[in-house]
Protein backbone atom coordinates (compact mmCIF):
# COMPACT_ATOMS: atom_id res chain seq x y z
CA UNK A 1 -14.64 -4.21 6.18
CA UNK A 2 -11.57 -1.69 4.70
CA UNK A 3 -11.35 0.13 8.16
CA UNK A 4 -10.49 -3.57 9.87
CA UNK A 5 -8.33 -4.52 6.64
CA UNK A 6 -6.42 -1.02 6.32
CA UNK A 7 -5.48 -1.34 10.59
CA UNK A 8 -4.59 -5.31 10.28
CA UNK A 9 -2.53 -4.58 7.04
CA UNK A 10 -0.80 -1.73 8.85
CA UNK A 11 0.35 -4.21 11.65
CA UNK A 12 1.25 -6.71 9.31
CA UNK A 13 3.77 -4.50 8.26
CA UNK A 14 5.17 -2.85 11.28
CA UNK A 15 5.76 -6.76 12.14
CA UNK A 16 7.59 -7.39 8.98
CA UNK A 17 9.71 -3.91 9.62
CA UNK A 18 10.46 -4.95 13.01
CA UNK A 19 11.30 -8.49 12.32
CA UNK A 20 14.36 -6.58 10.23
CA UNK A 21 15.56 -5.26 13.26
CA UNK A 22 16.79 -2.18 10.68
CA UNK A 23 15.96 1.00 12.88
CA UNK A 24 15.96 2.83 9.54
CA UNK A 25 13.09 0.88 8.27
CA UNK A 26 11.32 0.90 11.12
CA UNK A 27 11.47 4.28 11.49
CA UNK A 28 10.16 5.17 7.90
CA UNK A 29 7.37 2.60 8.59
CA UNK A 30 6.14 4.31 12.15
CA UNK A 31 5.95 7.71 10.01
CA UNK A 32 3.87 6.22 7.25
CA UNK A 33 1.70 4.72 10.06
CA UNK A 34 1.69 7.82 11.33
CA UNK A 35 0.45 9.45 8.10
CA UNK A 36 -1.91 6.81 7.31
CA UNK A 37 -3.53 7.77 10.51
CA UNK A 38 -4.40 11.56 9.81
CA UNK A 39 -8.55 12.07 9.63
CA UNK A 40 -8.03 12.54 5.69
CA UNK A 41 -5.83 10.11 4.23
CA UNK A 42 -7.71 7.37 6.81
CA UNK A 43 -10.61 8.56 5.29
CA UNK A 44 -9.32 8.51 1.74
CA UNK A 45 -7.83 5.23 2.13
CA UNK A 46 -10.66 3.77 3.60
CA UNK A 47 -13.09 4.83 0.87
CA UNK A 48 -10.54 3.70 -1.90
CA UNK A 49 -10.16 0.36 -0.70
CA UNK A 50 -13.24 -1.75 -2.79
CA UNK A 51 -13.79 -5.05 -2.30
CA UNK A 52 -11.66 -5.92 -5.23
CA UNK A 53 -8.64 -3.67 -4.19
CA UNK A 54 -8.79 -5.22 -0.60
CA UNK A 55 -8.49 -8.69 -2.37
CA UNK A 56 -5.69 -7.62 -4.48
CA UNK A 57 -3.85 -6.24 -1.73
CA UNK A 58 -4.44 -9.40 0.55
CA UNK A 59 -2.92 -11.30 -2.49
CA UNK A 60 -0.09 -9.38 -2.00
CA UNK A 61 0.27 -9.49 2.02
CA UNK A 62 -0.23 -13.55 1.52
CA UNK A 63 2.34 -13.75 -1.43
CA UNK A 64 4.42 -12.08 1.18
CA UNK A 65 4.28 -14.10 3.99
CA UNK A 66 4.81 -17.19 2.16
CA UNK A 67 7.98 -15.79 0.29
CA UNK A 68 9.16 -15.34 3.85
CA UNK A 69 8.39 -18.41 5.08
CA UNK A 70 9.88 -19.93 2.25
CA UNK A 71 13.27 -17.86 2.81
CA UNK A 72 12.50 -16.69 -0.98
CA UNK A 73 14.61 -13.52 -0.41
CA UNK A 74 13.66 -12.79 -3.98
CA UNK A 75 10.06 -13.26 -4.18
CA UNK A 76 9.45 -11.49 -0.72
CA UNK A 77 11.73 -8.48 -2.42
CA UNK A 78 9.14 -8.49 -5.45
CA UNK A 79 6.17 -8.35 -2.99
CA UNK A 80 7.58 -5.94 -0.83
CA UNK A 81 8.47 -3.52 -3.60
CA UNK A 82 4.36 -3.96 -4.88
CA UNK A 83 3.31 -3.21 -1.63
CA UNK A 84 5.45 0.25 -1.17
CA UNK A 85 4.24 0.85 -4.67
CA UNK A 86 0.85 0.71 -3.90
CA UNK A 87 1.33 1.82 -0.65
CA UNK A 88 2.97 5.45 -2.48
CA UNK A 89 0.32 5.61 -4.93
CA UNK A 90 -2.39 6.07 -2.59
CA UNK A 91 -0.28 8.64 -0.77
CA UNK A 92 0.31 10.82 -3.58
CA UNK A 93 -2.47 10.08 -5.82
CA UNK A 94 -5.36 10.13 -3.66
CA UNK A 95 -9.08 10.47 -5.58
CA UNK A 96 -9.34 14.10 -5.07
CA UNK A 97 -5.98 15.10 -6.37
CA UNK A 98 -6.81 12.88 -9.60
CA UNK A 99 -10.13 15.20 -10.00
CA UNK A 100 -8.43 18.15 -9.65
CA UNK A 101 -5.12 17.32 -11.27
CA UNK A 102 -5.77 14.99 -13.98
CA UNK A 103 -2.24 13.90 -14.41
CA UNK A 104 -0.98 10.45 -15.44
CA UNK A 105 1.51 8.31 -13.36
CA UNK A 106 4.48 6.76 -14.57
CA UNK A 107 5.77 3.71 -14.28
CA UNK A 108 9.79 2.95 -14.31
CA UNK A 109 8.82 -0.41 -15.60
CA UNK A 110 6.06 -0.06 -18.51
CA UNK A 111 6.01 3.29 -18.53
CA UNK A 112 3.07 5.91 -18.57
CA UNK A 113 -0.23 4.06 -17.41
CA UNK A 114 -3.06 5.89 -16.40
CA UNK A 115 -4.12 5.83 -12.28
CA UNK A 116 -6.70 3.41 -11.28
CA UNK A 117 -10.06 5.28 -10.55
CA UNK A 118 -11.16 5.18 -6.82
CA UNK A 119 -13.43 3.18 -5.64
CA UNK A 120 -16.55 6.12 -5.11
CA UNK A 121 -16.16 6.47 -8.90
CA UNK A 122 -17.94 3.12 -9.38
């Protein structure tokens, strides 16, 4: 169900920030909770989570935890910097900007690759 993975993933999260016990990264994750609560980006999220996105994405949260219970500063680094990635796409490329917009992302890394279409786009 992507409404019951989207809320758990969002605790996950808040528990990872907290666990930091950096009030600056706490912070910045209660205000992207806070946005990914508004009616339209829930909404938005929720539809662009698929079945296969929600298992990619719990790939990542379990890659995650075990980096950290590992003590794998590196790895958890890695994860954590997917995450925020993905997190950042879906922020500021949500489905109905990439209808109207038609623009192409870029990556730092491998640089331009085009945006993943959302899930309603079958």
């Amino acid at each position: 169900d992507a409404a019951k993975f989207a809320h758990l993933e969002k605790q996950f999260l808040m528990k990872i920030a907290e666990g930091t016990h950096n009030r600056l990264l706490i912070t910045m994750y209660r205000i992207v909770g806070e946005v990914r609560c508004q009616p339209h980006w829930l909404a938005t999220r929720i539809q662009s989570l698929s079945p296969q996105r929600i298992n990619d994405s719990r790939q990542r949260l379990r890659s995650l935890f075990e980096a950290l219970e590992n003590r794998d500063i590196e790895g958890a680094m890695e994860f954590m910097n997917l995450i925020i990635a993905s997190n950042q796409q879906d922020l500021l490329y949500q489905p109905w900007a990439r209808e109207c917009i038609g623009f192409r992302q870029f990556s730092l890394r491998a640089g331009p690759t085009s945006i993943p279409s959302c899930a309603c786009d079958g």
